[in-house]
Protein backbone atom coordinates (compact mmCIF):
# COMPACT_ATOMS: atom_id res chain seq x y z
CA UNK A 1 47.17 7.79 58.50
CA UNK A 2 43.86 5.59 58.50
CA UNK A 3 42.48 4.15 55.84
CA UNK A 4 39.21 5.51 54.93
CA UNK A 5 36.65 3.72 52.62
CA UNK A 6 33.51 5.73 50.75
CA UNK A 7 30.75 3.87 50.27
CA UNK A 8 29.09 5.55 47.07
CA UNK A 9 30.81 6.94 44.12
CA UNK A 10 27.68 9.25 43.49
CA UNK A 11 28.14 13.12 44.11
CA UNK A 12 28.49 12.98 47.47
CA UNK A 13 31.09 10.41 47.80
CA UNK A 14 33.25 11.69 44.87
CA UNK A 15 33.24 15.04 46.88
CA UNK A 16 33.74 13.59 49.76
CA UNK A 17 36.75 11.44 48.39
CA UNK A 18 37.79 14.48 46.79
CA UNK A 19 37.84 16.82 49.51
CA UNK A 20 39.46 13.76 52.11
CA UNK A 21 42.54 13.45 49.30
CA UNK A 22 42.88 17.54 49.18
CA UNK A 23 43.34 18.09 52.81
CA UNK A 24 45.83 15.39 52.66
CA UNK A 25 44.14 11.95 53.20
CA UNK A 26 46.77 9.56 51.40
CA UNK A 27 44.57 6.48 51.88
CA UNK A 28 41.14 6.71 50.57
CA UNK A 29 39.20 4.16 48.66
CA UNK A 30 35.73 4.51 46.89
CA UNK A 31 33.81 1.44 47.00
CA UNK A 32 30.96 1.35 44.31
CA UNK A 33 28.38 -1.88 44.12
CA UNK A 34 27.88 -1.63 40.57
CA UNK A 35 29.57 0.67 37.97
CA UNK A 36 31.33 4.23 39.09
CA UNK A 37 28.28 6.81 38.88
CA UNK A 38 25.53 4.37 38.11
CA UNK A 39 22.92 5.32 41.17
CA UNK A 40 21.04 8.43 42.11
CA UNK A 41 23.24 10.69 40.52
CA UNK A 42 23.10 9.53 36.62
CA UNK A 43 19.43 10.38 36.83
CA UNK A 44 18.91 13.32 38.65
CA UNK A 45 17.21 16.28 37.27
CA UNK A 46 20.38 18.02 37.61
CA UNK A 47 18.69 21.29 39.04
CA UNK A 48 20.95 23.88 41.42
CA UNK A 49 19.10 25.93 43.78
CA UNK A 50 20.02 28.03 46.74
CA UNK A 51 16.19 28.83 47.16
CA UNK A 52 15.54 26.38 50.03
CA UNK A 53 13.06 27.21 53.23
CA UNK A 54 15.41 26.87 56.36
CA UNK A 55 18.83 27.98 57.26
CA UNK A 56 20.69 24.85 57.07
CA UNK A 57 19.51 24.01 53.33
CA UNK A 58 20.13 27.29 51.83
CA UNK A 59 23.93 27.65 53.47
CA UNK A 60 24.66 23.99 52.20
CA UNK A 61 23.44 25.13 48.64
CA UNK A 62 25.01 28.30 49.07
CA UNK A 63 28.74 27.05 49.83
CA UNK A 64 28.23 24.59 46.67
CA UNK A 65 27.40 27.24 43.97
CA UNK A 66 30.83 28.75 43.77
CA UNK A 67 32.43 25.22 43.08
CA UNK A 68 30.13 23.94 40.56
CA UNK A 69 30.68 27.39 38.54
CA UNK A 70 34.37 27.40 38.75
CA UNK A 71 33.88 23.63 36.79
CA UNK A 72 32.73 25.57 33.96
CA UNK A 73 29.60 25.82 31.63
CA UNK A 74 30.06 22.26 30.30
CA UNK A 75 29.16 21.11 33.61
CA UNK A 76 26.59 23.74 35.25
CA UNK A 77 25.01 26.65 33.79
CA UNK A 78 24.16 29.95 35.84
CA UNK A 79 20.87 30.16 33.70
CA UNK A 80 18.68 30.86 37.18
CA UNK A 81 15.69 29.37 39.24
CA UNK A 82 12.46 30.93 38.28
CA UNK A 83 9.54 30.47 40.68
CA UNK A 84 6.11 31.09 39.83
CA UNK A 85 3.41 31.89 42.64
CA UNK A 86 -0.31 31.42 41.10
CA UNK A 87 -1.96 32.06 44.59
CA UNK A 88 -2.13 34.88 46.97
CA UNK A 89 -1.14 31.91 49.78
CA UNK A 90 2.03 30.55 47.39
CA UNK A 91 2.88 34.39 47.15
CA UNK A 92 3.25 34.82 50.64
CA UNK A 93 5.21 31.93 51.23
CA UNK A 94 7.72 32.95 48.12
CA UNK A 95 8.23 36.29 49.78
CA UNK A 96 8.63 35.11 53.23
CA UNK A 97 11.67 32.69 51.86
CA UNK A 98 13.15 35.20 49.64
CA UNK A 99 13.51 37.49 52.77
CA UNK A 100 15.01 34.33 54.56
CA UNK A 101 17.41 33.61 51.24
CA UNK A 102 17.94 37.38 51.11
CA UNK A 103 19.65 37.52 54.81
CA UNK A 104 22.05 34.77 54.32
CA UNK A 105 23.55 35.85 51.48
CA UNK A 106 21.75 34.38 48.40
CA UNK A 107 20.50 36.59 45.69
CA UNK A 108 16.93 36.05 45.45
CA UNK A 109 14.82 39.03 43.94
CA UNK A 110 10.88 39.78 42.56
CA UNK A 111 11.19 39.78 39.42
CA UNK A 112 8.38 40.09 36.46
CA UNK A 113 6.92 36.47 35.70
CA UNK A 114 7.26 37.27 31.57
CA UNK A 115 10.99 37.97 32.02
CA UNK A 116 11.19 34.24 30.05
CA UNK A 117 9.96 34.37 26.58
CA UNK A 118 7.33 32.40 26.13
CA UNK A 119 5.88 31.46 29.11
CA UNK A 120 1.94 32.38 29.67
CA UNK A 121 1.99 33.98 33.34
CA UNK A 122 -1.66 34.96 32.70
CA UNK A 123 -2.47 33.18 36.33
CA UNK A 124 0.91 34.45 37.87
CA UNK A 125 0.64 36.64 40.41
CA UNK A 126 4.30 36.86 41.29
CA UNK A 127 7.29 35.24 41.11
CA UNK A 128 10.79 34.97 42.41
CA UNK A 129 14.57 34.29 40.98
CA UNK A 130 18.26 33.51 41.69
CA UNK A 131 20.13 34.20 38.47
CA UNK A 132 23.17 32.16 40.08
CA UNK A 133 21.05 29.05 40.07
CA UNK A 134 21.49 27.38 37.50
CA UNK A 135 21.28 23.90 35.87
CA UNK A 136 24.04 20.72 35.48
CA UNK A 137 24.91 17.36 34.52
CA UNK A 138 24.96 15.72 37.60
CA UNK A 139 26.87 12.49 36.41
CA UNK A 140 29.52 14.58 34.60
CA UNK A 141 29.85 16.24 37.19
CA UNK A 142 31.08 13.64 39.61
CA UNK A 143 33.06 11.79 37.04
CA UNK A 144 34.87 14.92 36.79
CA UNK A 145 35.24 15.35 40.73
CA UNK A 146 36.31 11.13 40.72
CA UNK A 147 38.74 11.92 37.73
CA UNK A 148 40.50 14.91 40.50
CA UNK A 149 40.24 12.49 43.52
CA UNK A 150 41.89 10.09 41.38
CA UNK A 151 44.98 12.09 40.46
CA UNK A 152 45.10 12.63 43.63
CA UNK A 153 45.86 9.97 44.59
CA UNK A 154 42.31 8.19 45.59
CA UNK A 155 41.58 4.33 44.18
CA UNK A 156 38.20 3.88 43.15
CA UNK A 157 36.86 0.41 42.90
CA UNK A 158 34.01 -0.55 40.55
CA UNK A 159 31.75 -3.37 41.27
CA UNK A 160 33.15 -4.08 44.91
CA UNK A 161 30.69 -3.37 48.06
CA UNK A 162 32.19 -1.31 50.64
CA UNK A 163 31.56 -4.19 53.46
CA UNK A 164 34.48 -6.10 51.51
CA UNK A 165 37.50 -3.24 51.77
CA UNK A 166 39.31 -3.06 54.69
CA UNK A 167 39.40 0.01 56.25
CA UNK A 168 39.60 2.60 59.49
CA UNK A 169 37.18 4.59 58.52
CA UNK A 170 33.65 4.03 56.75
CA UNK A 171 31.89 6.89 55.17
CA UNK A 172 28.43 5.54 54.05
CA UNK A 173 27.23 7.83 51.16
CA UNK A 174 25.31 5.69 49.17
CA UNK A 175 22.20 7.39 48.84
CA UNK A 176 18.79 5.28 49.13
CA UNK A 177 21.10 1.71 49.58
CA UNK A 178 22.70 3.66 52.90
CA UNK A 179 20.44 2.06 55.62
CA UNK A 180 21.49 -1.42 54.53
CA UNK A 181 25.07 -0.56 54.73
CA UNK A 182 24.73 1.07 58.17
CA UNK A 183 22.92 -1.84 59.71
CA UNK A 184 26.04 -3.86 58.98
CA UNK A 185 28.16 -1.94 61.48
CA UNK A 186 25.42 -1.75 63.82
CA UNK A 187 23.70 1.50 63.11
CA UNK A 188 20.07 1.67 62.22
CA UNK A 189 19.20 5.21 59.76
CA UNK A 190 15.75 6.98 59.34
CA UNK A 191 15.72 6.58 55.51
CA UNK A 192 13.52 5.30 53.00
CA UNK A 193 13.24 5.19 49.40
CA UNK A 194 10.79 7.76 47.13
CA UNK A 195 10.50 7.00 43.39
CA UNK A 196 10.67 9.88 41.48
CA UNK A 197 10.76 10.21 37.47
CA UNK A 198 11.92 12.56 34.79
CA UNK A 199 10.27 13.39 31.43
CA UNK A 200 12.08 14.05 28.75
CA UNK A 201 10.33 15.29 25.55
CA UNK A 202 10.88 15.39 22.01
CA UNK A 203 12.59 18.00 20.30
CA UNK A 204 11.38 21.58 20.30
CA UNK A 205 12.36 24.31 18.08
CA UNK A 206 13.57 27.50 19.10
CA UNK A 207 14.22 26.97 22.58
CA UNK A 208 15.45 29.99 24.66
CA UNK A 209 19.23 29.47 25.15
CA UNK A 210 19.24 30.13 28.32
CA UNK A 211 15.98 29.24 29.70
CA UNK A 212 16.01 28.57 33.16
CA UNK A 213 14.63 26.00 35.52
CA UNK A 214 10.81 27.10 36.03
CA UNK A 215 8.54 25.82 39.42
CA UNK A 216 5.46 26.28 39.96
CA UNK A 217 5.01 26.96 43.59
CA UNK A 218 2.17 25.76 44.47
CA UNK A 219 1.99 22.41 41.90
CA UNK A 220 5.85 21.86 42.35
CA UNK A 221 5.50 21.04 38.26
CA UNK A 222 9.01 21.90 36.82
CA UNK A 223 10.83 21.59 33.97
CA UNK A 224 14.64 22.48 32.70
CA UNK A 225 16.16 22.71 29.01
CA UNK A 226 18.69 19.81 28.36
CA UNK A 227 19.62 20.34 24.67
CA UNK A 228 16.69 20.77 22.48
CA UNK A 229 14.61 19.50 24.67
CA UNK A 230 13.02 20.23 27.85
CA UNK A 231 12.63 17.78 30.77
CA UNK A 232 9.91 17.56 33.59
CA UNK A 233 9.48 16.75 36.92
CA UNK A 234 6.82 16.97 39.01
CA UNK A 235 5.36 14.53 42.67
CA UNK A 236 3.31 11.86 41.90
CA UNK A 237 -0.42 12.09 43.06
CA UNK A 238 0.47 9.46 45.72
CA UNK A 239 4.24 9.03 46.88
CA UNK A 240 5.63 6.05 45.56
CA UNK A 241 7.98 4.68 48.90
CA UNK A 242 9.15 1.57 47.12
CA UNK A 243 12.51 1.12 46.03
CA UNK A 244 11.32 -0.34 42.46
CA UNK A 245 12.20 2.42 40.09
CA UNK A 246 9.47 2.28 37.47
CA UNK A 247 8.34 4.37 34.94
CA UNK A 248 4.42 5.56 35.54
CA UNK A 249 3.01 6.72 32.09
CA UNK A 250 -0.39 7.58 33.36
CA UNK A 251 1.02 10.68 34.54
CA UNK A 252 2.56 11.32 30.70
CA UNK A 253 -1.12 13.38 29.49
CA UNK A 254 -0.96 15.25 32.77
CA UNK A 255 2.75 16.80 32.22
CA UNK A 256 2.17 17.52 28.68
CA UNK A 257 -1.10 19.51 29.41
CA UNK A 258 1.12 20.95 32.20
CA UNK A 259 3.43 22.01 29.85
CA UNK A 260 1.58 22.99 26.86
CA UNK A 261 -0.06 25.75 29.17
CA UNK A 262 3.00 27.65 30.63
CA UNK A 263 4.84 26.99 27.85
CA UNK A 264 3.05 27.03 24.72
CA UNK A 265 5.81 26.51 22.16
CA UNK A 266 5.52 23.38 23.83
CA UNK A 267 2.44 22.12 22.67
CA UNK A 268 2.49 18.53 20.45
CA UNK A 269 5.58 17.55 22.36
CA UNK A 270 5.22 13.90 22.85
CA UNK A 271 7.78 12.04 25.74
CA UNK A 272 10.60 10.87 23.88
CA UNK A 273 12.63 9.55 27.33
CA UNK A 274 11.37 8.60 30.53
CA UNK A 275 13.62 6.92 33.78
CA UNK A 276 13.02 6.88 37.17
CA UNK A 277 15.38 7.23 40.04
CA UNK A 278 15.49 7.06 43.78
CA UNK A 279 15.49 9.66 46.87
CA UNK A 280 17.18 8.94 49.73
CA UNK A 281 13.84 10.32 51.97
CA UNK A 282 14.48 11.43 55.75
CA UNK A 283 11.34 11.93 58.14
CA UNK A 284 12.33 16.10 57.86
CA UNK A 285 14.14 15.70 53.76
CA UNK A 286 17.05 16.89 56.11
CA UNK A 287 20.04 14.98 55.03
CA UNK A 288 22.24 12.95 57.90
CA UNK A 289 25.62 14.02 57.85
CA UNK A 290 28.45 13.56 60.69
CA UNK A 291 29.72 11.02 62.60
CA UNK A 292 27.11 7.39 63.44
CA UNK A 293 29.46 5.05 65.61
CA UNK A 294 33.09 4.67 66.28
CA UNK A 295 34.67 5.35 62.91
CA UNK A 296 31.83 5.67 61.15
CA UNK A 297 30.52 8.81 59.28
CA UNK A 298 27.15 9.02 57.23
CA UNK A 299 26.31 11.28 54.27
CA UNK A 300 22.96 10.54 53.28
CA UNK A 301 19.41 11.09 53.28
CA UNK A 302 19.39 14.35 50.95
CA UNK A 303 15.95 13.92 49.66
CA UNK A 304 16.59 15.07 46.40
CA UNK A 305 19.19 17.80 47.18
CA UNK A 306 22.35 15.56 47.34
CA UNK A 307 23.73 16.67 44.34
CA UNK A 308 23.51 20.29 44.62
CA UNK A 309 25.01 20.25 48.19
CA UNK A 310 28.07 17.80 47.05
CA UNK A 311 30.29 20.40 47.10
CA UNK A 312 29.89 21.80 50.76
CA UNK A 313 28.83 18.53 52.31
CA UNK A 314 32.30 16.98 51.16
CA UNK A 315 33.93 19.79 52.23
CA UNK A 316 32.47 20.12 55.63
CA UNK A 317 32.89 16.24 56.26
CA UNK A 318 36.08 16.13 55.05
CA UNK A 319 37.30 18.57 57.52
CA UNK A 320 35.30 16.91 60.28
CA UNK A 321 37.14 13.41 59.92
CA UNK A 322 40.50 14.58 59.46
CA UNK A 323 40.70 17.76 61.69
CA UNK A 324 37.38 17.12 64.22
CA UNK A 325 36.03 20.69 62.93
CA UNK A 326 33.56 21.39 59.98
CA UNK A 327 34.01 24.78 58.47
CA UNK A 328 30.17 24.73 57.95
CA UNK A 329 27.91 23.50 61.36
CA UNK A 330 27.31 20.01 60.83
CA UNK A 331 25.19 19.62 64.11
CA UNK A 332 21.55 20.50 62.35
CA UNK A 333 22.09 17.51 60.35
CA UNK A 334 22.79 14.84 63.44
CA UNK A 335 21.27 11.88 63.30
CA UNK A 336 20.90 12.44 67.40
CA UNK A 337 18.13 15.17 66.12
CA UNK A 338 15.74 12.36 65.56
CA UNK A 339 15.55 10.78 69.01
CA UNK A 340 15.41 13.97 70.36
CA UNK A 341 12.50 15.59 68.32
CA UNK A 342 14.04 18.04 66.98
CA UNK A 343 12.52 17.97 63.77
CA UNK A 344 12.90 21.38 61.27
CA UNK A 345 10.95 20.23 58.27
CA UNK A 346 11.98 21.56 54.53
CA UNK A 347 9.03 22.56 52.66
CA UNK A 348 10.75 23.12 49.00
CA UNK A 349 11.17 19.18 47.79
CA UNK A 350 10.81 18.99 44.21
């Protein structure tokens, strides 16, 4: 059987790895540049969504859900994804994509904006929720899915680029560092890098145990309990395409005021914790997944989503490299779809 090398010991290439040693791959190496779980993953927001605007997102978020809950409540909580509409335009839209998550399968429903204590939803004209989204810890997580491939049989290799393991097979799935990788065996991928940060404030009393991820539609401000304390996200007023993973405090004032007014309980939080992190950006926040040259396979370019699709995307890949069939239609996500313009833009990046 070949040899196959993962480039990435994020969430995607743990579950790739993973899913490779389950179906019966008895060679499989993950190659990590610096330490095991030490890239996108550690900071992510750790969010879980199925509530996505096209097809292909919301099936790949869909097949992940059930895997991520079987881990357990240590690792991802069902607590839900509430979205808040504050416009009659942002209404529309939340609607129209709750139909859409509605007729493949996801449980998305109207619900009453005050059904979480303590928000103000004075301005709220509507909102939408899947109780089976939910939020995680995306590094414990994949140490967890590493710690299976492992037993399994997989050798993971801290501190050792992927260009210096011999191998059959190269799976590149190493987030926002991806393009350099693929340029080494000749293949040239659509991917940038977006800085993005995370907010974490101080501690707040009282916090509703199971509190779950709220959006704002229209602003795309969010924020998520982790403990007793809440963390926020939200775009920067101009998108920061640098690979430099700074912290901006101007924006600090901003999110507080943010958050003091949907959430008043909030208010006199200061931020405790701040870190940035990188997407892997594609022109259409579609990820590439599937095969790039001869023996070569990419998993990348997830814009923000590649942890919640981990699951399904190492699944899917798995079972395209050893049996030459994905169980889940891989072609959407073809890096082919670029030079042919075929270019199906997600609208939900947070």
């Amino acid at each position: 059987m070949a040899r196959i090398v993962v480039a990435g010991s994020g969430a995607i290439g743990a579950s790739v790895a993973y899913q490779l040693a389950l179906l019966g791959a008895d060679d499989v190496v993950v190659a990590e540049r610096g330490e095991l779980v030490s890239g996108s993953t550690a900071r992510a927001m750790g969010g879980v969504r199925q509530q996505f605007s096209t097809p292909a997102e919301i099936l790949l978020a869909r097949e992940s859900v059930a895997f991520l809950a079987e881990l357990g409540p240590q690792f991802f909580r069902q607590v839900g994804y509430l979205f808040l509409a504050t416009t009659e335009s942002g209404l529309a839209d939340l609607d129209e994509r709750c139909a859409l998550q509605n007729s493949l399968g996801v449980p998305v429903e109207r619900v009453d904006p005050s059904v979480v204590h303590g928000l103000t939803v004075d301005d709220v004209l509507g909102a939408t929720c899947c109780w089976s989204d939910g939020v995680a810890d995306p590094g414990a997580v994949a140490r967890e899915v590493l710690r299976r491939a492992e037993e399994l049989g997989v050798e993971l290799l801290a501190h050792t680029p992927a260009e210096s393991v011999e191998g059959d097979v190269l799976v590149i799935a190493c987030g926002p560092w991806s393009p350099d990788l693929a340029r080494t065996v000749g293949v040239e991928l659509p991917i940038r890098p977006l800085c993005r940060q995370l907010l974490e404030t101080s501690p707040l009393q009282e916090l509703p145990d199971a509190l779950p991820m709220v959006v704002e539609a229209e602003s795309g401000f969010h924020f998520r309990r982790r403990g007793d304390r809440l963390v926020l996200a939200m775009s920067d007023p101009e998108p920061r395409w640098t690979s430099d993973a700074t912290v901006d405090e101007s924006v600090f004032d901003d999110r507080l005021e943010r958050l003091a007014r949907r959430f008043p309980s909030a208010e006199g939080a200061t931020i405790d914790n701040a870190w940035a992190g990188l997407y892997d950006m594609t022109p259409d926040a579609h990820p590439i997944v599937g095969l790039v040259a001869d023996g070569v396979y990419a998993a990348c370019g997830f814009s923000g989503h590649g942890f919640m699709q981990s699951p399904a995307v190492g699944r899917a890949l798995a079972e395209l490299i050893l049996r030459g069939e994905p169980s889940i239609d891989l072609s959407p996500y073809a890096l082919e779809r670029f030079e042919a313009g075929a270019v199906f833009p997600e609208q939900i990046v947070l």
